[in-house]
C-alpha atoms as a PDB file:
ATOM      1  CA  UNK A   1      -3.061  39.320  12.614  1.00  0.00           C
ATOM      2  CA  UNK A   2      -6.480  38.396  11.013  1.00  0.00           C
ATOM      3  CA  UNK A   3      -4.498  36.315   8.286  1.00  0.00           C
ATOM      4  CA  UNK A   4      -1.860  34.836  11.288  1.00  0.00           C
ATOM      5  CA  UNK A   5      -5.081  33.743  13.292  1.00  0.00           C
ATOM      6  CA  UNK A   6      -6.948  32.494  10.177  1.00  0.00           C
ATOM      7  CA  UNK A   7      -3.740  30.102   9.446  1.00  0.00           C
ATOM      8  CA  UNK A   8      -3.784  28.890  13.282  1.00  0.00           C
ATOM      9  CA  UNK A   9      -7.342  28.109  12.998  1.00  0.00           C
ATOM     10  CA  UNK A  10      -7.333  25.920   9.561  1.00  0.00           C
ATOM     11  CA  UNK A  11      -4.241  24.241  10.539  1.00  0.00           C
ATOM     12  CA  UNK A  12      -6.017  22.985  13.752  1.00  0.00           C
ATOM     13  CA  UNK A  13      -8.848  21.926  11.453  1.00  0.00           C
ATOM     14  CA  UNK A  14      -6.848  19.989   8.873  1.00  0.00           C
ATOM     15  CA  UNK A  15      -4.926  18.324  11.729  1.00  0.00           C
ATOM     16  CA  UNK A  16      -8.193  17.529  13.764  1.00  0.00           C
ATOM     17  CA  UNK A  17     -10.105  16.052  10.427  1.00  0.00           C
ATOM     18  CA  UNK A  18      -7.556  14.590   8.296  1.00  0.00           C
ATOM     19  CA  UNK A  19      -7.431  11.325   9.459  1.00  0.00           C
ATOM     20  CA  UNK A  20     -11.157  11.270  11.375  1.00  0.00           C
ATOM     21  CA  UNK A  21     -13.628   9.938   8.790  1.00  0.00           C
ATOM     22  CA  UNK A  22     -15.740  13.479   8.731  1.00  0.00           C
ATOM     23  CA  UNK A  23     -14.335  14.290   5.835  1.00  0.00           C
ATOM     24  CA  UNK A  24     -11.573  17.510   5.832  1.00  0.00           C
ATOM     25  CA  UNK A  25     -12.581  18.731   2.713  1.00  0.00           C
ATOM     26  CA  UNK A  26     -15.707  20.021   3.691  1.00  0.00           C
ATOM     27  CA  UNK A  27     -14.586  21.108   6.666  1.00  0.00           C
ATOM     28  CA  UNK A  28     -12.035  23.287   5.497  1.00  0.00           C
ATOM     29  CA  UNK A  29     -14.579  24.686   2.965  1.00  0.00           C
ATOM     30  CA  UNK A  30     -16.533  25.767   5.455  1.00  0.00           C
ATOM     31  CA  UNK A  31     -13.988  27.284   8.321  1.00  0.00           C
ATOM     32  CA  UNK A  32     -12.101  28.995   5.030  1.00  0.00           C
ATOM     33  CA  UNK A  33     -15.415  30.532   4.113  1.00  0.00           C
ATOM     34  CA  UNK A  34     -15.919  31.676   7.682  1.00  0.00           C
ATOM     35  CA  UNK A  35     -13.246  33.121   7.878  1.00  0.00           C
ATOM     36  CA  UNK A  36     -12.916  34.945   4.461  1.00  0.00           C
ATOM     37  CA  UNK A  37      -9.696  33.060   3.173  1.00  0.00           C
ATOM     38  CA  UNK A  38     -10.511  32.002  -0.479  1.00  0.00           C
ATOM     39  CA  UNK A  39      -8.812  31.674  -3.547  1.00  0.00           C
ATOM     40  CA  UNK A  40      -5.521  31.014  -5.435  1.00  0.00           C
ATOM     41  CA  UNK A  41      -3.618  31.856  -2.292  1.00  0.00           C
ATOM     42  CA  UNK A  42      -5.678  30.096   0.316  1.00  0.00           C
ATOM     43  CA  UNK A  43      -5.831  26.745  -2.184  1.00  0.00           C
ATOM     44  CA  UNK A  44      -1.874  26.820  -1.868  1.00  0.00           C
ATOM     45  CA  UNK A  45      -1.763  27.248   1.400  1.00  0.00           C
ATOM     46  CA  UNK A  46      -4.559  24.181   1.984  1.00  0.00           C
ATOM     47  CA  UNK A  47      -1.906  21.970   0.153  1.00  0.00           C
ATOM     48  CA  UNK A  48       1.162  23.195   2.492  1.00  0.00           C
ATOM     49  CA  UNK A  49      -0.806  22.336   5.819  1.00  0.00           C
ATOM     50  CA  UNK A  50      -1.968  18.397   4.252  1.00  0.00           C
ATOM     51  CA  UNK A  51       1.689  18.206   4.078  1.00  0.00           C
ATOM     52  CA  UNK A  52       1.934  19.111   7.493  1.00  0.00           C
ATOM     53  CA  UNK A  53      -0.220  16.794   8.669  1.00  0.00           C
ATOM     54  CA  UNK A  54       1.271  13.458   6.411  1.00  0.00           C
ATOM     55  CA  UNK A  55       4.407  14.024   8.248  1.00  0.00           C
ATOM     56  CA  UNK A  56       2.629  13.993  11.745  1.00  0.00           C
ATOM     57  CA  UNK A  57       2.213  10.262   9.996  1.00  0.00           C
ATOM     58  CA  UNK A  58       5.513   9.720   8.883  1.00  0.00           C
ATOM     59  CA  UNK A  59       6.980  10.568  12.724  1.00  0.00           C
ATOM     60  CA  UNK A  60       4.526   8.699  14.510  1.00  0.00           C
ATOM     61  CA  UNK A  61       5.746   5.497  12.590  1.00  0.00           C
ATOM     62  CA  UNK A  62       9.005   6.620  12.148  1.00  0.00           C
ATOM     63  CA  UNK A  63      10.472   3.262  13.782  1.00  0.00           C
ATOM     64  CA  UNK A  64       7.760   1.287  11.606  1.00  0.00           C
ATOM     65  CA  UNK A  65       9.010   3.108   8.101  1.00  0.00           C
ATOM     66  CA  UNK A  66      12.586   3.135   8.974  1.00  0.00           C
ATOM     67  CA  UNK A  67      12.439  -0.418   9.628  1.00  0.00           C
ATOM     68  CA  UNK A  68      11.211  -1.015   6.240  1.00  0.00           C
ATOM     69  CA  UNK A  69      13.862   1.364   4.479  1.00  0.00           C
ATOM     70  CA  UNK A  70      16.680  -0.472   6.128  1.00  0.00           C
ATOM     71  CA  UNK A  71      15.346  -3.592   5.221  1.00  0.00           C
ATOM     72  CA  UNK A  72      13.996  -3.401   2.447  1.00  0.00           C
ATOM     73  CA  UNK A  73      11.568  -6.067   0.653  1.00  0.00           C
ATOM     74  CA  UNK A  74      14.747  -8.778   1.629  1.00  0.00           C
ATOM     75  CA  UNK A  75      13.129  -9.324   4.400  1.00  0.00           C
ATOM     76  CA  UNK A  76       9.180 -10.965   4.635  1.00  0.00           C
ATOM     77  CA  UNK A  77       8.054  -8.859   7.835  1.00  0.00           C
ATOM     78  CA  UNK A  78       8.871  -5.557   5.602  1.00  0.00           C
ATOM     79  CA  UNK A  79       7.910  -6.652   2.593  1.00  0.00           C
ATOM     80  CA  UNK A  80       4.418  -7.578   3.437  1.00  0.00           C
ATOM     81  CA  UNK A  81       3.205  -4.023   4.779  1.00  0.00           C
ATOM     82  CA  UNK A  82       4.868  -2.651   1.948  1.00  0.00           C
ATOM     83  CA  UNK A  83       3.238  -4.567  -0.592  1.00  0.00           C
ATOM     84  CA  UNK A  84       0.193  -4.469   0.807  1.00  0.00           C
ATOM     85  CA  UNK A  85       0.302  -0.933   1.200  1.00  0.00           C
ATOM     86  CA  UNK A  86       1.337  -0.714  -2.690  1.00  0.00           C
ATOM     87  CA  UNK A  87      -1.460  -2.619  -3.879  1.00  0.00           C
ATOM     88  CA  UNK A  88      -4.088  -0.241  -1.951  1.00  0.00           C
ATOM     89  CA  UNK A  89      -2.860   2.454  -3.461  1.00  0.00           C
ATOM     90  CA  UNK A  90      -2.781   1.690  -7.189  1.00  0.00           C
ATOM     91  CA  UNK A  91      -6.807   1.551  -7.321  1.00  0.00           C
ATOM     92  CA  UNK A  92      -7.180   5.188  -5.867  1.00  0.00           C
ATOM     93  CA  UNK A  93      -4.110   6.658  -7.683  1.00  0.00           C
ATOM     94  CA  UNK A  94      -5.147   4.858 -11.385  1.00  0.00           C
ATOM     95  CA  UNK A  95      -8.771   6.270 -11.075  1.00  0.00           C
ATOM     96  CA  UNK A  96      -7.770   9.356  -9.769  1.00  0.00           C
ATOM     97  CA  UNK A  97      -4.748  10.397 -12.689  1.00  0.00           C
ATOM     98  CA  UNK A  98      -7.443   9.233 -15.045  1.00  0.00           C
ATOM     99  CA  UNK A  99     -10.919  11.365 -13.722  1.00  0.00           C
ATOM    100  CA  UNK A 100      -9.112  14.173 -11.470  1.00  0.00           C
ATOM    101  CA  UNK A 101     -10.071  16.750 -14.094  1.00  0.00           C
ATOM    102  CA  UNK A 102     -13.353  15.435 -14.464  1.00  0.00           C
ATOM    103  CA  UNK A 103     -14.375  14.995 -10.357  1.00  0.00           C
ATOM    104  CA  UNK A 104     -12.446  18.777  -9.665  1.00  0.00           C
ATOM    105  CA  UNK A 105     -15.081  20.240 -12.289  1.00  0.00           C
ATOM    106  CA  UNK A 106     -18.030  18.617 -12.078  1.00  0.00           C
ATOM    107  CA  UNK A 107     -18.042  16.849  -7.754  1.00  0.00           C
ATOM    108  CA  UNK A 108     -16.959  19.823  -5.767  1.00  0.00           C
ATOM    109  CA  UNK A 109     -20.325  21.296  -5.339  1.00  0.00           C
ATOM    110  CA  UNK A 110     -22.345  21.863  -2.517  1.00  0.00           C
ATOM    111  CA  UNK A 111     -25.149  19.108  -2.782  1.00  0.00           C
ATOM    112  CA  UNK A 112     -22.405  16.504  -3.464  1.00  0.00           C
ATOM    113  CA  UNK A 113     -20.290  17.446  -0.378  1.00  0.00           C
ATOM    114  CA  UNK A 114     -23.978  17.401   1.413  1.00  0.00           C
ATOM    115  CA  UNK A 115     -24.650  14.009  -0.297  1.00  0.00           C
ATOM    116  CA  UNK A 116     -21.398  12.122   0.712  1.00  0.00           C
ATOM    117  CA  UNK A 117     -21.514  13.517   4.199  1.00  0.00           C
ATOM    118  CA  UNK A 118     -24.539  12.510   5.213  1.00  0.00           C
ATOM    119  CA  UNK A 119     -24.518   9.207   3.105  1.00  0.00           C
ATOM    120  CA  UNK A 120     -21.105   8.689   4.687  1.00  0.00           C
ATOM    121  CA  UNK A 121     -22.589   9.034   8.027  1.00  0.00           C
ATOM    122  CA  UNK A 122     -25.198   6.204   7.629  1.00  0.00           C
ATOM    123  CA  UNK A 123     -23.035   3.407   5.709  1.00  0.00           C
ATOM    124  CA  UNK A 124     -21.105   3.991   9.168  1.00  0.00           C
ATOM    125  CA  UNK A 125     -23.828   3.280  11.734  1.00  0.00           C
ATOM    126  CA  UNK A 126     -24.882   0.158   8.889  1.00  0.00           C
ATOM    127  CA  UNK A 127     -20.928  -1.278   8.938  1.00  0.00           C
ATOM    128  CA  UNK A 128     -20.781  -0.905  12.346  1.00  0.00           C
ATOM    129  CA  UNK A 129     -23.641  -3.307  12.720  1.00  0.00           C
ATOM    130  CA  UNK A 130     -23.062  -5.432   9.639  1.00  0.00           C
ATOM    131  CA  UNK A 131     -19.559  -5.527   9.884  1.00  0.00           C
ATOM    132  CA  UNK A 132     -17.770  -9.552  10.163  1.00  0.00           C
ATOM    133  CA  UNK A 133     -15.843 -10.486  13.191  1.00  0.00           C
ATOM    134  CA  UNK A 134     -12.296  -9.242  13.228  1.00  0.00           C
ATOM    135  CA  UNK A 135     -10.056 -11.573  12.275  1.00  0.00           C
ATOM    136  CA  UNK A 136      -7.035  -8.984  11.407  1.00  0.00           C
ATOM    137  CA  UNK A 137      -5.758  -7.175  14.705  1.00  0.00           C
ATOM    138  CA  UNK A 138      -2.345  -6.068  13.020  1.00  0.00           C
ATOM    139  CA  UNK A 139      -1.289  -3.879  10.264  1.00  0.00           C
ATOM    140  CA  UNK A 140       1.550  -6.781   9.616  1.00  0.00           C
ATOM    141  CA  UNK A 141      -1.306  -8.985   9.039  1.00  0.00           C
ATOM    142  CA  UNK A 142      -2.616  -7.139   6.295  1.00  0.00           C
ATOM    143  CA  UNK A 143      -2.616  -9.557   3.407  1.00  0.00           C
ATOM    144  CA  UNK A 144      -2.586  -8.770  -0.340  1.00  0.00           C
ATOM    145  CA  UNK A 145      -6.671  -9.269  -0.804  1.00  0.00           C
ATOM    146  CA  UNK A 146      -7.604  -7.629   2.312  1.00  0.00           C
ATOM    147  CA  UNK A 147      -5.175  -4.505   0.633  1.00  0.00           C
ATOM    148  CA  UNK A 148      -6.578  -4.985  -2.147  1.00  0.00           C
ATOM    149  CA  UNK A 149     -10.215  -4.258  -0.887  1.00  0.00           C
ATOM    150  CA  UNK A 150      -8.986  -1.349   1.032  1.00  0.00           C
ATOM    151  CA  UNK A 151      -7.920   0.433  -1.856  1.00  0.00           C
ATOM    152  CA  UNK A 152     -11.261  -0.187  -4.054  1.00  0.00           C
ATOM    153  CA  UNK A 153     -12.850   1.111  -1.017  1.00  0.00           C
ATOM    154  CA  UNK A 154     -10.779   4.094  -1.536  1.00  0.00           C
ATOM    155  CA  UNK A 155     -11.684   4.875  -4.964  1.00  0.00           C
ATOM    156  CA  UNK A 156     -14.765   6.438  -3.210  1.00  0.00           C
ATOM    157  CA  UNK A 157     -13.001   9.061  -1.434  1.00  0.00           C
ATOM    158  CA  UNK A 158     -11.792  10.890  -4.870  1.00  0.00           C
ATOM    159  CA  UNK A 159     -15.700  12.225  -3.980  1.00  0.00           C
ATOM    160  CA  UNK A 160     -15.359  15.348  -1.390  1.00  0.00           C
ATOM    161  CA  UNK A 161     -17.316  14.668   1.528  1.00  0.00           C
ATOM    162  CA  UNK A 162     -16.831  11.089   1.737  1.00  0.00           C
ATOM    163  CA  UNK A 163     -13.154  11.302   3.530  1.00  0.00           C
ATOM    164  CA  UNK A 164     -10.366   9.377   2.553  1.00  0.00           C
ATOM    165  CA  UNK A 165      -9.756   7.839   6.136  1.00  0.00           C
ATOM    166  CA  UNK A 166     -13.214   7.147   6.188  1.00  0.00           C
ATOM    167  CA  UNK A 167     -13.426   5.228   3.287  1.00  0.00           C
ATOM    168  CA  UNK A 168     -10.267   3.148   3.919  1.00  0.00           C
ATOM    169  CA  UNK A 169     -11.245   2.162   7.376  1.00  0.00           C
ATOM    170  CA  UNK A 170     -14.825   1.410   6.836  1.00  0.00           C
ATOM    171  CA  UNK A 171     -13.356  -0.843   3.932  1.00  0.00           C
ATOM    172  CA  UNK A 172     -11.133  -2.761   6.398  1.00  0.00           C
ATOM    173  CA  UNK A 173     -13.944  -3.590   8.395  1.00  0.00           C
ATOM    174  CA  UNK A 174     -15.794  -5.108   6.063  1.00  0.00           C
ATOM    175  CA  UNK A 175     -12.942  -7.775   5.051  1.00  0.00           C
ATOM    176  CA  UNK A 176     -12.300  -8.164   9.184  1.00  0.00           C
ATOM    177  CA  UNK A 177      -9.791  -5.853  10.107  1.00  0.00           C
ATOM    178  CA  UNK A 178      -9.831  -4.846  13.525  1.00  0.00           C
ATOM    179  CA  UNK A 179     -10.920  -1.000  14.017  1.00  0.00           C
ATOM    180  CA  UNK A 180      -7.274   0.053  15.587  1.00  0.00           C
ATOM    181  CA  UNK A 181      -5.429  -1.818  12.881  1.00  0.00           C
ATOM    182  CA  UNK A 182      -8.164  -0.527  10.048  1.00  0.00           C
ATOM    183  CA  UNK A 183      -7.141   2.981  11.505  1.00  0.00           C
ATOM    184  CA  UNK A 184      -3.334   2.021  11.245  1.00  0.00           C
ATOM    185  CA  UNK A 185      -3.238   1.009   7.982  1.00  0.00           C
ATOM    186  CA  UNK A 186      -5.567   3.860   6.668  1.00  0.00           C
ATOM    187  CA  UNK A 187      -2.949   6.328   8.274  1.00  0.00           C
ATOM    188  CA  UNK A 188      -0.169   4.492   6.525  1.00  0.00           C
ATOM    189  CA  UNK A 189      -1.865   3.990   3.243  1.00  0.00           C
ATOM    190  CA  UNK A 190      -2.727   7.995   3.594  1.00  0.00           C
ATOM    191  CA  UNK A 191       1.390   8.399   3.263  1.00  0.00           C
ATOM    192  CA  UNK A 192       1.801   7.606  -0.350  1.00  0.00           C
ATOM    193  CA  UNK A 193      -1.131   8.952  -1.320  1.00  0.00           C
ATOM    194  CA  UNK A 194      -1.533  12.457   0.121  1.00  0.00           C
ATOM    195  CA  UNK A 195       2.214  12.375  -0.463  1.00  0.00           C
ATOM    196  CA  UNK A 196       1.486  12.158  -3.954  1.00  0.00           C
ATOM    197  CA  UNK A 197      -1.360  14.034  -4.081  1.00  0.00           C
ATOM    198  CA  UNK A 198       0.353  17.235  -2.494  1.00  0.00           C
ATOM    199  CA  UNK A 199       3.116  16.721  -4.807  1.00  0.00           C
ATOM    200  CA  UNK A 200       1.368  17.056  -8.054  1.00  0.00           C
ATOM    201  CA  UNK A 201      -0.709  19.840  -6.303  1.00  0.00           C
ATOM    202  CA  UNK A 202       2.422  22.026  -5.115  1.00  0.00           C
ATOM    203  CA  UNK A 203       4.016  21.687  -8.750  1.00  0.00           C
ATOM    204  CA  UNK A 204       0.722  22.569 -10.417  1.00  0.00           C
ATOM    205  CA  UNK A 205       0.227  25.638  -8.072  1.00  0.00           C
ATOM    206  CA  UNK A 206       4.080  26.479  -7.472  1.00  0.00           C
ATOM    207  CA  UNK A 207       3.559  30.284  -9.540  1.00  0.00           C
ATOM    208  CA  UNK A 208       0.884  30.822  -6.277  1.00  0.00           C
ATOM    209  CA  UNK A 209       4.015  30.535  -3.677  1.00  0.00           C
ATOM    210  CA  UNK A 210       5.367  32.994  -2.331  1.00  0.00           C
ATOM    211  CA  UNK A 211       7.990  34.267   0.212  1.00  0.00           C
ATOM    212  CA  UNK A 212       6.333  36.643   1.857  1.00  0.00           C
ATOM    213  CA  UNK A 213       3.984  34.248   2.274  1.00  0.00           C
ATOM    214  CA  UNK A 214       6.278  31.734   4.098  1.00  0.00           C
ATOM    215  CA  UNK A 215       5.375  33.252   8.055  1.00  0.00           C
ATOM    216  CA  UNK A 216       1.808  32.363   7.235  1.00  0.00           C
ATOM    217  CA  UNK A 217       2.284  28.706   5.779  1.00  0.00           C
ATOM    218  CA  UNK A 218       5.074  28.122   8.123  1.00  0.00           C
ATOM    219  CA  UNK A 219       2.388  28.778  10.877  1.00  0.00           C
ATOM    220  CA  UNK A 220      -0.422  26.653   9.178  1.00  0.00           C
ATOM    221  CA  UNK A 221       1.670  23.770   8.721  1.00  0.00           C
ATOM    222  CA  UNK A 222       3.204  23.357  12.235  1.00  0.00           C
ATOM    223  CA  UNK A 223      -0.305  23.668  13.762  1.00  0.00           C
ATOM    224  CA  UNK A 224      -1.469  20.687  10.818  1.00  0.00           C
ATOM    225  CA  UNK A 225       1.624  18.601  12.029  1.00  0.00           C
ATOM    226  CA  UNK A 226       1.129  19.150  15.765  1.00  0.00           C
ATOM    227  CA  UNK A 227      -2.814  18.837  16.107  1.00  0.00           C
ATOM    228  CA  UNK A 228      -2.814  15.526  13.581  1.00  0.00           C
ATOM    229  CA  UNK A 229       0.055  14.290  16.102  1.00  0.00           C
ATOM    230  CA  UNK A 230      -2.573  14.791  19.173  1.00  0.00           C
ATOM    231  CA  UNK A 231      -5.797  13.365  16.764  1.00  0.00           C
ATOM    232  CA  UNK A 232      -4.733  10.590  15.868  1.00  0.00           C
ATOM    233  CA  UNK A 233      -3.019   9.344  18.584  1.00  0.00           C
ATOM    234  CA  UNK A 234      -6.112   9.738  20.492  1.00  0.00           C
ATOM    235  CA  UNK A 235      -7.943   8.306  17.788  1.00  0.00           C
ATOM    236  CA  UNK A 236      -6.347   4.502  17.943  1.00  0.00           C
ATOM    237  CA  UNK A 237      -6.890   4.822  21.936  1.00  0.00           C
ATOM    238  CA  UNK A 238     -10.329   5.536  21.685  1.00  0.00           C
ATOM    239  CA  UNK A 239     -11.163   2.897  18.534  1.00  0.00           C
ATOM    240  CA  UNK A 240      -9.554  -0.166  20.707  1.00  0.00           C
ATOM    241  CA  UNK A 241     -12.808   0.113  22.894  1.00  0.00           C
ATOM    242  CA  UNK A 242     -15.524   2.283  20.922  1.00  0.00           C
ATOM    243  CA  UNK A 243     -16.871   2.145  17.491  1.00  0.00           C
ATOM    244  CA  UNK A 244     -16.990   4.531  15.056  1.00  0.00           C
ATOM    245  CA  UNK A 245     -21.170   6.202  15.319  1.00  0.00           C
ATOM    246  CA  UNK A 246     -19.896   9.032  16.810  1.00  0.00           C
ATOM    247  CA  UNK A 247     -18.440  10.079  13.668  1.00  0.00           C
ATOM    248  CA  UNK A 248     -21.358   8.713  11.778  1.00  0.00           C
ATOM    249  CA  UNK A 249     -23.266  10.864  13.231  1.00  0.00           C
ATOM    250  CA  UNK A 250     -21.379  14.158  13.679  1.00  0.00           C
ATOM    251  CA  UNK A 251     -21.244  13.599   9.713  1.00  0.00           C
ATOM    252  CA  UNK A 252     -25.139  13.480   9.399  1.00  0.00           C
ATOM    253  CA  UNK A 253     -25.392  16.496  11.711  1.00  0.00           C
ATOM    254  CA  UNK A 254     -22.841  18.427  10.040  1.00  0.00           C
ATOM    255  CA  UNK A 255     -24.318  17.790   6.483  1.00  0.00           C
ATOM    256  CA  UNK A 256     -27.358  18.413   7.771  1.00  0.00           C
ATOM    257  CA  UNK A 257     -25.522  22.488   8.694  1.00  0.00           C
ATOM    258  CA  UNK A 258     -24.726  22.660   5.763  1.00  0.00           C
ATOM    259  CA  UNK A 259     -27.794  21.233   3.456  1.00  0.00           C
ATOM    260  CA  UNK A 260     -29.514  24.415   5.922  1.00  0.00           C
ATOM    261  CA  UNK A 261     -27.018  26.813   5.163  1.00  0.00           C
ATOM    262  CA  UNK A 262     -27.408  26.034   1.547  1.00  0.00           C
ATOM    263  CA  UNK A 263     -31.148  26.454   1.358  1.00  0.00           C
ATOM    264  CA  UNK A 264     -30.437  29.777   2.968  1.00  0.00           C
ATOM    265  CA  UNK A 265     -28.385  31.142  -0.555  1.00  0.00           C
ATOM    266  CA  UNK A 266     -24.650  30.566   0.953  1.00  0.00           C
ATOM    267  CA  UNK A 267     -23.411  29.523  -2.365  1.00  0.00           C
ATOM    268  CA  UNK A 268     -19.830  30.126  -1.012  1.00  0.00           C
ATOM    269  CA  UNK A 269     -19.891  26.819   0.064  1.00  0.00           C
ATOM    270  CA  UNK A 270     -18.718  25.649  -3.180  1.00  0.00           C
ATOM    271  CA  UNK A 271     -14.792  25.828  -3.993  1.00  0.00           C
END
């Protein structure tokens, strides 16, 4: 039951934080921590519930993506998103094949989760109020610079704490995207790459699957798919009139929790 209610809990987390920019990487950390699941077995079942919540993605533009797949790049209105999409991902996924090994053993430590949270926090409250008029107020309208952009912005999410959505949206803004359509495409652009991501993490942890654990990841991963279904539909509703400092700030706050319970010898805060 412990195990069953710890796999409820950290499913609601990676749904709720995935695609918030907060950063779900530390917040997993944390709540796994709390709740005493660590290790080869917990890391496994972290990748099953990201997967859970990428497809809360793929069904909420189901009618978006299937367009695309049925037309293919024949047809300009598909091809753009699809491009554009393609050309913010190859920064991220270049840099990441090439320092992966590097950031996994030398980044994901506490005072760099610490660091990028709270830094995180105040480039938000300083793009919020330097940020250019919005000029983009559709994903369609997403052009091959503006992608472009999007995905260098992204390269700074391969640090933990700094949040992949985060990085992506905050990088939209700054080339005048909208806030609901910077959301849009970050949720899109999170498709191939957590896709991907999972992917190469499932194969290179496949010998730490197992059946009997199947109840427990089957649990974690509909809670991941049905909370990120609830998040981030509320999260485009609540973007198309408020900014983002909320965020900003819960991520100072919440580094600042940690940066305490670091001075105060938990060392399990490190993976």
């Amino acid at each position: 039951m412990h195990t069953l209610l710890a796999a409820i809990i950290l499913g609601l987390v990676e749904g709720a934080t995935e695609f918030l920019p907060v950063s779900s990487t530390g917040h997993l950390i944390l709540a796994g921590h709390a709740l005493g699941f660590v290790g080869p077995r917990a890391a496994a079942f972290e990748i099953v519930i990201q997967l859970g919540a990428i497809l809360a993605i793929v069904w909420l533009y189901r009618g978006l993506l299937w367009r695309v797949v049925k037309d293919g790049i024949a047809v300009p209105e598909s091809r753009r998103p699809v491009l554009a999409l393609l050309v913010a991902f190859l920064p991220a996924a270049v840099v990441g094949l090439l320092t992966h090994h590097w950031i996994t053993a030398h980044l994901f430590t506490p005072p760099v989760v610490i660091a990028a949270l709270i830094a995180g926090g105040v480039a938000i409250l300083v793009i919020e109020r330097r940020r250019p008029a919005s000029r983009i107020e559709t994903v369609t309208q997403i052009g091959y610079r503006t992608a472009l952009w999007i995905g260098i912005a992204q390269v700074f999410a391969l640090i933990p704490g700094v949040s992949r959505s985060g990085a992506t949206i905050m990088g939209a803004l700054l080339v005048g995207v909208g806030r609901p359509a910077a959301a849009e495409f970050s949720f899109l652009l999170a498709i191939p790459v957590m896709f991907a991501a999972t992917g190469l993490d499932l194969w290179a942890n496949r010998h730490l699957l197992s059946a009997a654990d199947a109840p427990i990841f089957a649990t974690g991963f509909v809670v991941a798919f049905a909370s990120a279904l609830v998040v981030v539909r509320w999260l485009i509703r609540f973007v198309s009139h408020r900014s983002f400092d909320v965020f900003a700030w819960y991520r100072i706050a919440f580094g600042l929790v940690l940066a305490a319970l670091l001075a105060t010898g938990q060392s399990w805060l490190a993976r």
